[in-house]
PDB file of N, CA and C in Angstrom:
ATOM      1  N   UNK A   1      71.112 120.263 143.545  1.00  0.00           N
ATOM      2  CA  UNK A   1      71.710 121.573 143.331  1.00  0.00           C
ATOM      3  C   UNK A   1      70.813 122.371 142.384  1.00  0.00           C
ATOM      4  N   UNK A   2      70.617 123.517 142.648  1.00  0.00           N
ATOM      5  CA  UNK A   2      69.720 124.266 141.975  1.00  0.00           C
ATOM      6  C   UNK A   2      70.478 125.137 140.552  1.00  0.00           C
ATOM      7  N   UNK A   3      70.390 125.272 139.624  1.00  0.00           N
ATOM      8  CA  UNK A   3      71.452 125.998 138.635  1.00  0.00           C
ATOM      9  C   UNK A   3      70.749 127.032 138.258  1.00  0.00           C
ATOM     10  N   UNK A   4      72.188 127.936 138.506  1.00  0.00           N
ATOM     11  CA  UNK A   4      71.817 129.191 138.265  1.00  0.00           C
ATOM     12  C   UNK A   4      72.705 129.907 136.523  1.00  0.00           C
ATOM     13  N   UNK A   5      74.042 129.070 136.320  1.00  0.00           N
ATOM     14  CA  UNK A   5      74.154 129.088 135.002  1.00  0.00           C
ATOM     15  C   UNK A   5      74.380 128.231 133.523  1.00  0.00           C
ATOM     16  N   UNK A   6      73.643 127.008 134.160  1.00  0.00           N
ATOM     17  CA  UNK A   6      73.347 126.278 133.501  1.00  0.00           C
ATOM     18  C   UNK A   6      71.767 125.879 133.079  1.00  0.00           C
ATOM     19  N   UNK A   7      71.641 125.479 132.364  1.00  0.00           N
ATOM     20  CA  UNK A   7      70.061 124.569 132.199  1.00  0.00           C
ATOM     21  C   UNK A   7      70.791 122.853 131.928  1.00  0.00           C
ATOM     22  N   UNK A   8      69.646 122.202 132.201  1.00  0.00           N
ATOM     23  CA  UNK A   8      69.754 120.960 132.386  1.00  0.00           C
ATOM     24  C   UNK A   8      68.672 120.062 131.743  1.00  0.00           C
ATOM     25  N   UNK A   9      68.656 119.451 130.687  1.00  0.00           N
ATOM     26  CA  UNK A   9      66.992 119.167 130.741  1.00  0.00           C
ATOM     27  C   UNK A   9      67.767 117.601 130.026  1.00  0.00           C
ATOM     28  N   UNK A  10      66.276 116.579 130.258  1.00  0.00           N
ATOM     29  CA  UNK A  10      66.493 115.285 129.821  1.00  0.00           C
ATOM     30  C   UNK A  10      65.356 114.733 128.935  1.00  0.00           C
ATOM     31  N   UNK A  11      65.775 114.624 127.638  1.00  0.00           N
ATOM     32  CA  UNK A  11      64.477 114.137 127.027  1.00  0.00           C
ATOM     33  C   UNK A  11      64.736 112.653 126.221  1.00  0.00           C
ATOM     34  N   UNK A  12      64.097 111.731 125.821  1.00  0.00           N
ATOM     35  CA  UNK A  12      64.616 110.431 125.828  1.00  0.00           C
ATOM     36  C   UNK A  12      65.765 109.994 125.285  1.00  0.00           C
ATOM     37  N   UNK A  13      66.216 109.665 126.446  1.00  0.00           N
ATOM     38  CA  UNK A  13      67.676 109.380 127.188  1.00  0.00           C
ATOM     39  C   UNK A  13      68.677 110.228 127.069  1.00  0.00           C
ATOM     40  N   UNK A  14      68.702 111.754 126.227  1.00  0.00           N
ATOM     41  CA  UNK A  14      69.480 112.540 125.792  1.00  0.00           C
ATOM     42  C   UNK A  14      69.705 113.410 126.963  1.00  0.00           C
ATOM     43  N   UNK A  15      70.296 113.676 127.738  1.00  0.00           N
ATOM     44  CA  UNK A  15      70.819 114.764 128.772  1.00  0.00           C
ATOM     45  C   UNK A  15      71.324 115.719 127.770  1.00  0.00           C
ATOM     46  N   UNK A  16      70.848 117.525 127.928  1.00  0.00           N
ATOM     47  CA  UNK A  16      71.086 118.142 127.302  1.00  0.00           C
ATOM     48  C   UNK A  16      71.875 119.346 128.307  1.00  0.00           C
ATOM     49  N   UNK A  17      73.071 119.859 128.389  1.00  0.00           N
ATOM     50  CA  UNK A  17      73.614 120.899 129.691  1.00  0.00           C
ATOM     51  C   UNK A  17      73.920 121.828 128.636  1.00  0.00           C
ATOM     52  N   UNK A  18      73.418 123.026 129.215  1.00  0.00           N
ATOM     53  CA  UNK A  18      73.289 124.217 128.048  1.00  0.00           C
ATOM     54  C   UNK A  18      74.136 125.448 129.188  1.00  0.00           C
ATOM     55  N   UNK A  19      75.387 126.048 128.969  1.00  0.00           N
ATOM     56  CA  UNK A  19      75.703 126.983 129.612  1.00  0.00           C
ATOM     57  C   UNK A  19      74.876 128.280 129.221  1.00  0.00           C
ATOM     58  N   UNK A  20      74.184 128.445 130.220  1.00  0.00           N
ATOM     59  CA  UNK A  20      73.012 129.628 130.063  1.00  0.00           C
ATOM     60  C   UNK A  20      74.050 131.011 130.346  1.00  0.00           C
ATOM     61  N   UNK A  21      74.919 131.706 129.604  1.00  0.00           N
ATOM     62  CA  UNK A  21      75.255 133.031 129.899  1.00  0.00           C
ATOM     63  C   UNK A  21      75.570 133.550 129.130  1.00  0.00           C
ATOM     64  N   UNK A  22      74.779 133.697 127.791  1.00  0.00           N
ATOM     65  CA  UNK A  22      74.798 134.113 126.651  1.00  0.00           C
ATOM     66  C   UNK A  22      75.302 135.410 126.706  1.00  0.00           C
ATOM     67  N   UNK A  23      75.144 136.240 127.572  1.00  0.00           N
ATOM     68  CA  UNK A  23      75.019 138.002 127.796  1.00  0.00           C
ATOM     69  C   UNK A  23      76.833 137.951 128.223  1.00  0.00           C
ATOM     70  N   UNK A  24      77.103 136.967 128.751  1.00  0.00           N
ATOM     71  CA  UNK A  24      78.930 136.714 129.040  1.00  0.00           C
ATOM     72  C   UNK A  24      79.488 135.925 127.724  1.00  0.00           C
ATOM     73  N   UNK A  25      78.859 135.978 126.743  1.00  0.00           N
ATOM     74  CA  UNK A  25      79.377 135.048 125.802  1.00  0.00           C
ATOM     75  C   UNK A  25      79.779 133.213 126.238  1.00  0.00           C
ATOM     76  N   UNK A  26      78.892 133.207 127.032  1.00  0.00           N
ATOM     77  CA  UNK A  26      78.908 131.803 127.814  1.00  0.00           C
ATOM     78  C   UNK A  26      80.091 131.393 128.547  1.00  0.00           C
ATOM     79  N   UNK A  27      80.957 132.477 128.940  1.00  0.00           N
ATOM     80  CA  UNK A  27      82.499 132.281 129.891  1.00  0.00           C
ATOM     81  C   UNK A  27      81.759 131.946 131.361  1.00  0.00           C
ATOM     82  N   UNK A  28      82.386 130.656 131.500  1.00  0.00           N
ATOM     83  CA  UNK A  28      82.326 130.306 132.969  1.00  0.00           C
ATOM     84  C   UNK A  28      83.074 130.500 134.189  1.00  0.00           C
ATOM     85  N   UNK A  29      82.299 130.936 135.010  1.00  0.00           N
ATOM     86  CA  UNK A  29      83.262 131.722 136.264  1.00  0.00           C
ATOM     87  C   UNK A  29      83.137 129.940 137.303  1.00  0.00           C
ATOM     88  N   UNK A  30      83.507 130.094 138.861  1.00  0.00           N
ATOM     89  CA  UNK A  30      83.556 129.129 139.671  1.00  0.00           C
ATOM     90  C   UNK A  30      82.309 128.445 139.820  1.00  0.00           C
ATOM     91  N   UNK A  31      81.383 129.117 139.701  1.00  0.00           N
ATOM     92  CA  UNK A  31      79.995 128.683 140.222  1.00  0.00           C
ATOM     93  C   UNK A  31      79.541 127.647 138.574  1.00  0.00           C
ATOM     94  N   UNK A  32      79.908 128.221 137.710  1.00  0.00           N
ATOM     95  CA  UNK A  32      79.345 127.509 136.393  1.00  0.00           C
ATOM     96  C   UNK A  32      80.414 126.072 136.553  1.00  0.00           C
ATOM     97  N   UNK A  33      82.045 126.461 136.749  1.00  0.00           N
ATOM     98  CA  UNK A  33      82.248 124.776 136.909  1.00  0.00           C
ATOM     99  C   UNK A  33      81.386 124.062 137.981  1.00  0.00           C
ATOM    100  N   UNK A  34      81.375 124.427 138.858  1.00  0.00           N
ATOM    101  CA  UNK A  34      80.155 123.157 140.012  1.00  0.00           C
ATOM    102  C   UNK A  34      79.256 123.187 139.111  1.00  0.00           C
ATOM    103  N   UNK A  35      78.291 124.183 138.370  1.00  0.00           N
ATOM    104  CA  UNK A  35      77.359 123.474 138.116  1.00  0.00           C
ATOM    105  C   UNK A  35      77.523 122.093 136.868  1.00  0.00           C
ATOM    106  N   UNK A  36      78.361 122.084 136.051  1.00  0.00           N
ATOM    107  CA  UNK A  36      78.722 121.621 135.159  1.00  0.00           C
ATOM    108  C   UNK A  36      79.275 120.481 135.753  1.00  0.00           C
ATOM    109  N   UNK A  37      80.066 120.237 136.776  1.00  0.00           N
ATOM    110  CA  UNK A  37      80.801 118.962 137.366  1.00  0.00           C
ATOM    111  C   UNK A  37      79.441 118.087 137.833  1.00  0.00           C
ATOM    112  N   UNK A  38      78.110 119.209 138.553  1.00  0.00           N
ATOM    113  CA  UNK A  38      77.372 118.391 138.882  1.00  0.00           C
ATOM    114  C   UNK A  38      76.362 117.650 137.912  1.00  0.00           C
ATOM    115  N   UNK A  39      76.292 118.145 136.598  1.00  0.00           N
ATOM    116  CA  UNK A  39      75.175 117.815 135.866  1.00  0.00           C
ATOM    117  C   UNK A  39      76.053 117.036 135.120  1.00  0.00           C
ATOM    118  N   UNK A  40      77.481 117.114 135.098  1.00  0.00           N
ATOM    119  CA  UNK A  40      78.033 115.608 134.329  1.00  0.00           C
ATOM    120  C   UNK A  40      78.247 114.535 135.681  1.00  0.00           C
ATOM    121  N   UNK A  41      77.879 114.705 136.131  1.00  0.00           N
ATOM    122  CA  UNK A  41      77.840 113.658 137.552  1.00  0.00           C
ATOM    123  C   UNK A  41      76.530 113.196 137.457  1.00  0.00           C
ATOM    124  N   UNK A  42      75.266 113.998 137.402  1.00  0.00           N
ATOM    125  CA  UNK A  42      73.767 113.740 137.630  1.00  0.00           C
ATOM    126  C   UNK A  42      73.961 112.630 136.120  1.00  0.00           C
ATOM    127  N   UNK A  43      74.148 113.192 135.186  1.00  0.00           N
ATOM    128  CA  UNK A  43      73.661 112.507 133.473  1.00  0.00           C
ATOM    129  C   UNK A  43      74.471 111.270 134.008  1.00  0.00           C
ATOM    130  N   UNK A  44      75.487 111.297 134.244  1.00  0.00           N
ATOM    131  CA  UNK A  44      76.639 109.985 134.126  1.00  0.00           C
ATOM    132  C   UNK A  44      76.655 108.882 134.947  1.00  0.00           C
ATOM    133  N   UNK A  45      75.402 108.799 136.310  1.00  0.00           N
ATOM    134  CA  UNK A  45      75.508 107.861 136.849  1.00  0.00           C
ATOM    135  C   UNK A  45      73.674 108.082 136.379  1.00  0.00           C
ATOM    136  N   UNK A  46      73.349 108.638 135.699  1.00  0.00           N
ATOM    137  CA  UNK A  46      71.486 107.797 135.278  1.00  0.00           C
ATOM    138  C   UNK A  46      71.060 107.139 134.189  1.00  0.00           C
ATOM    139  N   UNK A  47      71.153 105.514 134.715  1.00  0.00           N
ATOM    140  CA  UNK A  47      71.130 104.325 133.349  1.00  0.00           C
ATOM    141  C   UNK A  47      70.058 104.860 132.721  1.00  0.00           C
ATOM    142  N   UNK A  48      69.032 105.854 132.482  1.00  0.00           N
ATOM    143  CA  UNK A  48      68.167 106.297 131.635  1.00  0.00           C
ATOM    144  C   UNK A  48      69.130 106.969 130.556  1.00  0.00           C
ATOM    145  N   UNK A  49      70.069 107.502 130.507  1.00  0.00           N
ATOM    146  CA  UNK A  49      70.674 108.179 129.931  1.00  0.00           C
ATOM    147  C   UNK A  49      71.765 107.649 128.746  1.00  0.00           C
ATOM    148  N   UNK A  50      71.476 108.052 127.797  1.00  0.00           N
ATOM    149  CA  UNK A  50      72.545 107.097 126.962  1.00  0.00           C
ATOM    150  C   UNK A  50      73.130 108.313 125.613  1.00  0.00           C
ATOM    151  N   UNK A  51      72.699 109.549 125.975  1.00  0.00           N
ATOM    152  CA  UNK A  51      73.984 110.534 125.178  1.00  0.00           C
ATOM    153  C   UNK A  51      73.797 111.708 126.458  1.00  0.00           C
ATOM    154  N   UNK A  52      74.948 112.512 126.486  1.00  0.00           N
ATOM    155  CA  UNK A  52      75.339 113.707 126.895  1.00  0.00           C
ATOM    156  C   UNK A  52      75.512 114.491 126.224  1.00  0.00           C
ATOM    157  N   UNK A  53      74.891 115.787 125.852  1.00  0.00           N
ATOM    158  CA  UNK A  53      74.893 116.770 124.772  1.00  0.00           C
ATOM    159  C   UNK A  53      75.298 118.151 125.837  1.00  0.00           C
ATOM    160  N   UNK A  54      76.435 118.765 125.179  1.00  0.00           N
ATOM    161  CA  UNK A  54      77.003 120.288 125.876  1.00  0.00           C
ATOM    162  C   UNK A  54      76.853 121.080 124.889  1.00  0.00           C
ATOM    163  N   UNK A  55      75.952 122.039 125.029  1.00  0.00           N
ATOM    164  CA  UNK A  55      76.086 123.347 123.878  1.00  0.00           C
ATOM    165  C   UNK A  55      76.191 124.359 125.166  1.00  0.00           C
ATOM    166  N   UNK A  56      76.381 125.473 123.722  1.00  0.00           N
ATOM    167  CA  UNK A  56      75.983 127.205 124.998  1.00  0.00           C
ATOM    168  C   UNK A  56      74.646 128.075 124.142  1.00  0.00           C
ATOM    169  N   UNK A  57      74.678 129.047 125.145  1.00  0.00           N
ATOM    170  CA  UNK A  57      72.926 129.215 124.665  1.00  0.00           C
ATOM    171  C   UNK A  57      73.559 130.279 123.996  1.00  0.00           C
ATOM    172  N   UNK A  58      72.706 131.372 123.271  1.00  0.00           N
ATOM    173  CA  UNK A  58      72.627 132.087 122.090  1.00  0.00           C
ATOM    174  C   UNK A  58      73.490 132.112 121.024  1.00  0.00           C
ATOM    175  N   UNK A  59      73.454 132.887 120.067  1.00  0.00           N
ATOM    176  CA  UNK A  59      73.957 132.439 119.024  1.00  0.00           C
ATOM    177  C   UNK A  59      75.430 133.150 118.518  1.00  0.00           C
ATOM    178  N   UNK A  60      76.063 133.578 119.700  1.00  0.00           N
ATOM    179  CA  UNK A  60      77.370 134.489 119.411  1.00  0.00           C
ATOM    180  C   UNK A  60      78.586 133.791 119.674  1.00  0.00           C
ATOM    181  N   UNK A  61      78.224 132.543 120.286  1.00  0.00           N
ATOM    182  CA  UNK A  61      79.386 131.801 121.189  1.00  0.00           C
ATOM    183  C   UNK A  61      78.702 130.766 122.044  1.00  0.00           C
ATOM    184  N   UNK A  62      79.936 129.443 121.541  1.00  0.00           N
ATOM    185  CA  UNK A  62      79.819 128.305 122.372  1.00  0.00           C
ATOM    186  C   UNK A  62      80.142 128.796 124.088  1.00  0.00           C
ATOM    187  N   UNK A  63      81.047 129.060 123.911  1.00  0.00           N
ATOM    188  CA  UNK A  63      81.917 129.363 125.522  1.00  0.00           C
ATOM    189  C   UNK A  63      83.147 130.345 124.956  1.00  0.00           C
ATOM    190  N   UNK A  64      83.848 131.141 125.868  1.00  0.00           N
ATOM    191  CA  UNK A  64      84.968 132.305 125.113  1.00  0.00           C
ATOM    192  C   UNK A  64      86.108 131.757 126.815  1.00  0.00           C
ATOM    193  N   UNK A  65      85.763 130.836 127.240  1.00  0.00           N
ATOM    194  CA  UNK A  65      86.810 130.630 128.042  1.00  0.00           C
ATOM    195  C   UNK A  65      85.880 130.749 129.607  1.00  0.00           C
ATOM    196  N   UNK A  66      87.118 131.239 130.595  1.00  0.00           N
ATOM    197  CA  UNK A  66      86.648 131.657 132.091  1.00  0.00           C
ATOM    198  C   UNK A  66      86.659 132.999 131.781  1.00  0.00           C
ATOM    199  N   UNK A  67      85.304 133.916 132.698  1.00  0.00           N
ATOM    200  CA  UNK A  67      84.845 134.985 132.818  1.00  0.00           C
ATOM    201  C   UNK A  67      85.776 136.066 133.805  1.00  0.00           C
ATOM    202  N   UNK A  68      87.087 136.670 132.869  1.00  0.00           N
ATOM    203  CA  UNK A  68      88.418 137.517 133.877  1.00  0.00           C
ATOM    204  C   UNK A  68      87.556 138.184 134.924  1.00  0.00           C
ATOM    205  N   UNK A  69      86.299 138.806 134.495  1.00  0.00           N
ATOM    206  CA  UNK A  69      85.918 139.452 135.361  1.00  0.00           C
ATOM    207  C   UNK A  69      84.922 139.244 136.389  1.00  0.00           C
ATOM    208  N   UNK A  70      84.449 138.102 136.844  1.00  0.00           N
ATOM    209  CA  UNK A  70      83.852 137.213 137.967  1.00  0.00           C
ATOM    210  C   UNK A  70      85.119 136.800 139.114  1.00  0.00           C
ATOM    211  N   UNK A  71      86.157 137.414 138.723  1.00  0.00           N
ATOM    212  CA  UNK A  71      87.322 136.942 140.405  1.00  0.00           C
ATOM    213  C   UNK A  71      87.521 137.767 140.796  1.00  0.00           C
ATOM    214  N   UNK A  72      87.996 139.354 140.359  1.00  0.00           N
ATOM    215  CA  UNK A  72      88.652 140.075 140.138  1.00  0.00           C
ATOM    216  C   UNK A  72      90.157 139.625 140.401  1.00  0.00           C
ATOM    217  N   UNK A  73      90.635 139.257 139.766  1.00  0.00           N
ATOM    218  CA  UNK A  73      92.290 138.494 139.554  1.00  0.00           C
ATOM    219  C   UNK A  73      92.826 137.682 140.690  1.00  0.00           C
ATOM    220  N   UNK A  74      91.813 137.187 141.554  1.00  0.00           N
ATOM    221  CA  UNK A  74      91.709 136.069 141.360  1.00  0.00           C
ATOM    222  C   UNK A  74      90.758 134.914 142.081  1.00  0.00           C
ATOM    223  N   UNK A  75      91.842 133.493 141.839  1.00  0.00           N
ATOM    224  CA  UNK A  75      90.515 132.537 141.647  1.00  0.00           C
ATOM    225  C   UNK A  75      89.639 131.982 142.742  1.00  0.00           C
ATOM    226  N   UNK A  76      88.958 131.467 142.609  1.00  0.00           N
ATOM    227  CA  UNK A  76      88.473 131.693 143.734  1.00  0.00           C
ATOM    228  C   UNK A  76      87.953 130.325 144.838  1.00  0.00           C
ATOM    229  N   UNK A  77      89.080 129.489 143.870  1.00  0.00           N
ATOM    230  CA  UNK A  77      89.021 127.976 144.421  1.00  0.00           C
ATOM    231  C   UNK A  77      87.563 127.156 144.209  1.00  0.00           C
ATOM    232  N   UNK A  78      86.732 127.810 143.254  1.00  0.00           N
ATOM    233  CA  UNK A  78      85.384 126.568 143.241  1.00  0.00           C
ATOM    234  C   UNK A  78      85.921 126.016 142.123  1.00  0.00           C
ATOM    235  N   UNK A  79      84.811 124.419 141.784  1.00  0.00           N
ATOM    236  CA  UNK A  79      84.955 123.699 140.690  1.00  0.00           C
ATOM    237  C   UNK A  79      85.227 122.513 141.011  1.00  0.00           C
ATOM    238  N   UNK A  80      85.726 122.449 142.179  1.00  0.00           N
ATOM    239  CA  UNK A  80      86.134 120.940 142.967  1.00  0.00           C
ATOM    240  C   UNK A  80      85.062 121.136 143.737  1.00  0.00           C
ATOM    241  N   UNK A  81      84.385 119.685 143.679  1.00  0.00           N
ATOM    242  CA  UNK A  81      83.527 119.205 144.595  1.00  0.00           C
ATOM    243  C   UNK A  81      83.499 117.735 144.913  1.00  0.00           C
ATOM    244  N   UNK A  82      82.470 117.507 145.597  1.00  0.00           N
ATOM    245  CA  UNK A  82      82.202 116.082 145.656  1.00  0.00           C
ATOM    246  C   UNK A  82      80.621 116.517 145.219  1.00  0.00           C
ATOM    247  N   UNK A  83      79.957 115.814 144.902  1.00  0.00           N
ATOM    248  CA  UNK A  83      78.280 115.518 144.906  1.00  0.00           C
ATOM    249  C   UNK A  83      77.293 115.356 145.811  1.00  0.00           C
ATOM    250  N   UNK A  84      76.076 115.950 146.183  1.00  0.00           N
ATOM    251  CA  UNK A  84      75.887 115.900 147.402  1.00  0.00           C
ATOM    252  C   UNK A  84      75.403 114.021 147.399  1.00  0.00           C
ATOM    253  N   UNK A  85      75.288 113.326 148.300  1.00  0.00           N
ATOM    254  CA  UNK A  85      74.910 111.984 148.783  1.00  0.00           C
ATOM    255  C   UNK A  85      76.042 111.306 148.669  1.00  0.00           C
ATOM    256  N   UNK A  86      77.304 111.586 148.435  1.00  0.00           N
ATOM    257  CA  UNK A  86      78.595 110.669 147.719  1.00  0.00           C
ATOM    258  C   UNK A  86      79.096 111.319 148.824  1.00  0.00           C
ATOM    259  N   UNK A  87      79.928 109.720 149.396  1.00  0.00           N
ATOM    260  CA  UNK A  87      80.759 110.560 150.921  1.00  0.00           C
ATOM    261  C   UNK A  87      81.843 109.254 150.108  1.00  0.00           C
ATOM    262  N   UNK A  88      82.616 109.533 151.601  1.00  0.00           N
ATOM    263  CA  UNK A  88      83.845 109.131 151.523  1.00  0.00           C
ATOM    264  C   UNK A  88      83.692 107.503 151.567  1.00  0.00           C
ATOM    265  N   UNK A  89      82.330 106.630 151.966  1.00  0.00           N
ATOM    266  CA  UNK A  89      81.790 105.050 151.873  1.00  0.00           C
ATOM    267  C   UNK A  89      81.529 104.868 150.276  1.00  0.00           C
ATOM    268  N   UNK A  90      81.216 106.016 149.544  1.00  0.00           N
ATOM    269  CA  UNK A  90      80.370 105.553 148.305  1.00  0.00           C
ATOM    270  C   UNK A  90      81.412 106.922 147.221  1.00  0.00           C
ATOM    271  N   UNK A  91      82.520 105.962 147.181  1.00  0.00           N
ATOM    272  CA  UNK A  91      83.864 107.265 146.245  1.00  0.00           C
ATOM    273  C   UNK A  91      83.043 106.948 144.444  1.00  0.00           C
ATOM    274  N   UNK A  92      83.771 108.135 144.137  1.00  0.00           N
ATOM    275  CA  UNK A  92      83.592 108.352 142.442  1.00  0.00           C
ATOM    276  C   UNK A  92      84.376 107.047 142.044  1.00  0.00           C
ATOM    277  N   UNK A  93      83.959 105.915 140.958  1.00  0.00           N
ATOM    278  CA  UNK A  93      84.647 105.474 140.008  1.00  0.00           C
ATOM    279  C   UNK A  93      86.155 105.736 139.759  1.00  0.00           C
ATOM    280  N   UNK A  94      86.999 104.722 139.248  1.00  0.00           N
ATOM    281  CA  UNK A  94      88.875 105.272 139.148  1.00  0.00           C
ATOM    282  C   UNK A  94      88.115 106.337 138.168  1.00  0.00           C
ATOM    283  N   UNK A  95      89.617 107.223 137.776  1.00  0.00           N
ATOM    284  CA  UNK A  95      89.357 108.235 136.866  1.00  0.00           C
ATOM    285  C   UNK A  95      88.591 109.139 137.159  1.00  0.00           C
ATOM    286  N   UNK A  96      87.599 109.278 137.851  1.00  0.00           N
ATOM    287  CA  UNK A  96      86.636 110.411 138.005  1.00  0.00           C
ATOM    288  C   UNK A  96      86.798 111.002 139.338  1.00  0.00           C
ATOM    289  N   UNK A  97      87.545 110.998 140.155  1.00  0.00           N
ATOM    290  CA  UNK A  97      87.959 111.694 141.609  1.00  0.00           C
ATOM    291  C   UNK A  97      87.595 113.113 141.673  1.00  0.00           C
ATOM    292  N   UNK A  98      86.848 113.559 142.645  1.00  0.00           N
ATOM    293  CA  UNK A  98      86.753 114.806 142.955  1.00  0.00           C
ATOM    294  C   UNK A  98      88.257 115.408 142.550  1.00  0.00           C
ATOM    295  N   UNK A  99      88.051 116.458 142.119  1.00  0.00           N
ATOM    296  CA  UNK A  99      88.941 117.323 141.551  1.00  0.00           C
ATOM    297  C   UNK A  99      89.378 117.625 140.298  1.00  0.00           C
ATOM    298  N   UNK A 100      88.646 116.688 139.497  1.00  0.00           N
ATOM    299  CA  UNK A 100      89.191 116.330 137.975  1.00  0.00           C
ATOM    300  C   UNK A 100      88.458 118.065 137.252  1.00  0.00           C
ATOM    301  N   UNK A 101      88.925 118.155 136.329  1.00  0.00           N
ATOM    302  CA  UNK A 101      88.415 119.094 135.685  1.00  0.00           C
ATOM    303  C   UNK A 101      86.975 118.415 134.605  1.00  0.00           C
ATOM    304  N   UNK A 102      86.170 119.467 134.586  1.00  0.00           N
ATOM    305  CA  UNK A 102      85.060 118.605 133.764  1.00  0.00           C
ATOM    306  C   UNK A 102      85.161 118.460 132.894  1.00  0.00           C
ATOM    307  N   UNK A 103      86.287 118.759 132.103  1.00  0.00           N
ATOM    308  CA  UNK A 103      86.249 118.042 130.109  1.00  0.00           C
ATOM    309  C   UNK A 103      86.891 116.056 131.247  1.00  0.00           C
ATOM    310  N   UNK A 104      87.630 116.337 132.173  1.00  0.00           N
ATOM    311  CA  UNK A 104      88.204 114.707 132.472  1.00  0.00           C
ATOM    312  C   UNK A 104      87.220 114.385 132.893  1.00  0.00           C
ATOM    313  N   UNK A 105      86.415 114.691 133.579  1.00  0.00           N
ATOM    314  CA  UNK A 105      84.985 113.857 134.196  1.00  0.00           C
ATOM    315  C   UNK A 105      84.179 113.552 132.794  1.00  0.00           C
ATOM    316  N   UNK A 106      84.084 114.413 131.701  1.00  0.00           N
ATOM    317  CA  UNK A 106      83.261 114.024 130.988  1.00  0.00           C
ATOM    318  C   UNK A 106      84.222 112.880 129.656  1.00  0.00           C
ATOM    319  N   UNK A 107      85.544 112.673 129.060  1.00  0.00           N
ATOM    320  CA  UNK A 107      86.025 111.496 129.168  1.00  0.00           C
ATOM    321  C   UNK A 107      85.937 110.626 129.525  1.00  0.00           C
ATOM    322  N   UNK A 108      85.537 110.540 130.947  1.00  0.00           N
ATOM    323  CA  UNK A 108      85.996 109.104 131.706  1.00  0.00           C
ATOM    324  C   UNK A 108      83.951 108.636 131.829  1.00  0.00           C
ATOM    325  N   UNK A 109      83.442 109.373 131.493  1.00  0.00           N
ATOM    326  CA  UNK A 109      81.894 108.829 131.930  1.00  0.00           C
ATOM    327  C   UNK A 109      81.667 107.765 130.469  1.00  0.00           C
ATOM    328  N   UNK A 110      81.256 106.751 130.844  1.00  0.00           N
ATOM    329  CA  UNK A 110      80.970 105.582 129.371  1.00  0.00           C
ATOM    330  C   UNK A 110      79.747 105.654 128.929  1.00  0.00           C
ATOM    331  N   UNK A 111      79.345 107.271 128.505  1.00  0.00           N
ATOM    332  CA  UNK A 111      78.280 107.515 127.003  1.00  0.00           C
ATOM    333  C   UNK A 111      79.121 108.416 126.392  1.00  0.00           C
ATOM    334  N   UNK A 112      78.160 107.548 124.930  1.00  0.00           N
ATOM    335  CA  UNK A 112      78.514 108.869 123.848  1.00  0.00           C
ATOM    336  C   UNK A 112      77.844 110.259 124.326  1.00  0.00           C
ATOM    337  N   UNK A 113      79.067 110.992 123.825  1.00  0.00           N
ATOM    338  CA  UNK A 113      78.923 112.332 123.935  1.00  0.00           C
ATOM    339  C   UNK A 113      79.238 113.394 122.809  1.00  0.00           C
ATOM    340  N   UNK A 114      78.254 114.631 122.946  1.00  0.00           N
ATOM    341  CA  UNK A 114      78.828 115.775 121.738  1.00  0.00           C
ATOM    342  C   UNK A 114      78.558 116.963 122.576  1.00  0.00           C
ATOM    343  N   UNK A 115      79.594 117.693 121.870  1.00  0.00           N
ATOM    344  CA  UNK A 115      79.258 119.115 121.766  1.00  0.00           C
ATOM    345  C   UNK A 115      78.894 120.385 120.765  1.00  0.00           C
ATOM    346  N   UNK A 116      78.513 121.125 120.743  1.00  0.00           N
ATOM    347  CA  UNK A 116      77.646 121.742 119.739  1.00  0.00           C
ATOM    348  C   UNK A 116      78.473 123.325 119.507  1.00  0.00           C
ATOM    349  N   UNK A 117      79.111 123.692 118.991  1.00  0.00           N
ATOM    350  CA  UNK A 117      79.279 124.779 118.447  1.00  0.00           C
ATOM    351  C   UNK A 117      78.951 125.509 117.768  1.00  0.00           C
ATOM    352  N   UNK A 118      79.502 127.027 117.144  1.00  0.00           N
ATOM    353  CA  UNK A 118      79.057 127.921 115.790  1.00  0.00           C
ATOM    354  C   UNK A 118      79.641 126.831 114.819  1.00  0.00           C
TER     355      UNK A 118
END
């Protein structure tokens, strides 16, 4: 998956997912949960990986919520996925089922994890 409001980067063993929408005060619309479900999916099944780090980029705000004005009132059903190569032979782990919201996907994944605020 290619991200368009996230960054993603991995430097030893630290997975770093940075909500890139500083100019939105980092509010995530549908497209930012997929990307976020997928990069705690990518970090959480790569044994290279042994922390998960979530910040947001600039310096005004972690995240201010979902972006009211990316639906126009309303939602627009993304955020549930599956992963691409994961079918219905090769299911998510208990606890982690397509559909979970990503603070539960990122619970149920077994690394330490932080997040970074003001």
């Amino acid at each position: 998956m290619n991200y368009e409001d996230i960054l993603y980067d991995v430097t030893d063993g630290v997975a770093t997912i940075t909500i890139n929408r500083a100019d939105r005060y980092n509010a995530f619309r549908g497209q930012t949960c997929m990307e976020l479900l997928d990069a705690f999916n990518r970090a959480g099944w790569d044994k290279s990986i042994g922390v998960i780090v979530l910040t947001g980029a600039g310096d005004k705000a972690f995240c201010t919520g979902g972006d009211q004005g990316a639906h126009e009132g309303q939602y627009d059903g993304r955020g549930h996925h599956r992963p691409a190569g994961r079918g219905a032979a090769d299911p998510d782990p208990p606890g982690t089922q397509a559909g979970h919201r990503p603070g539960q996907r990122l619970r149920h994944r077994r690394r330490p994890r932080a997040a970074r605020g003001l």
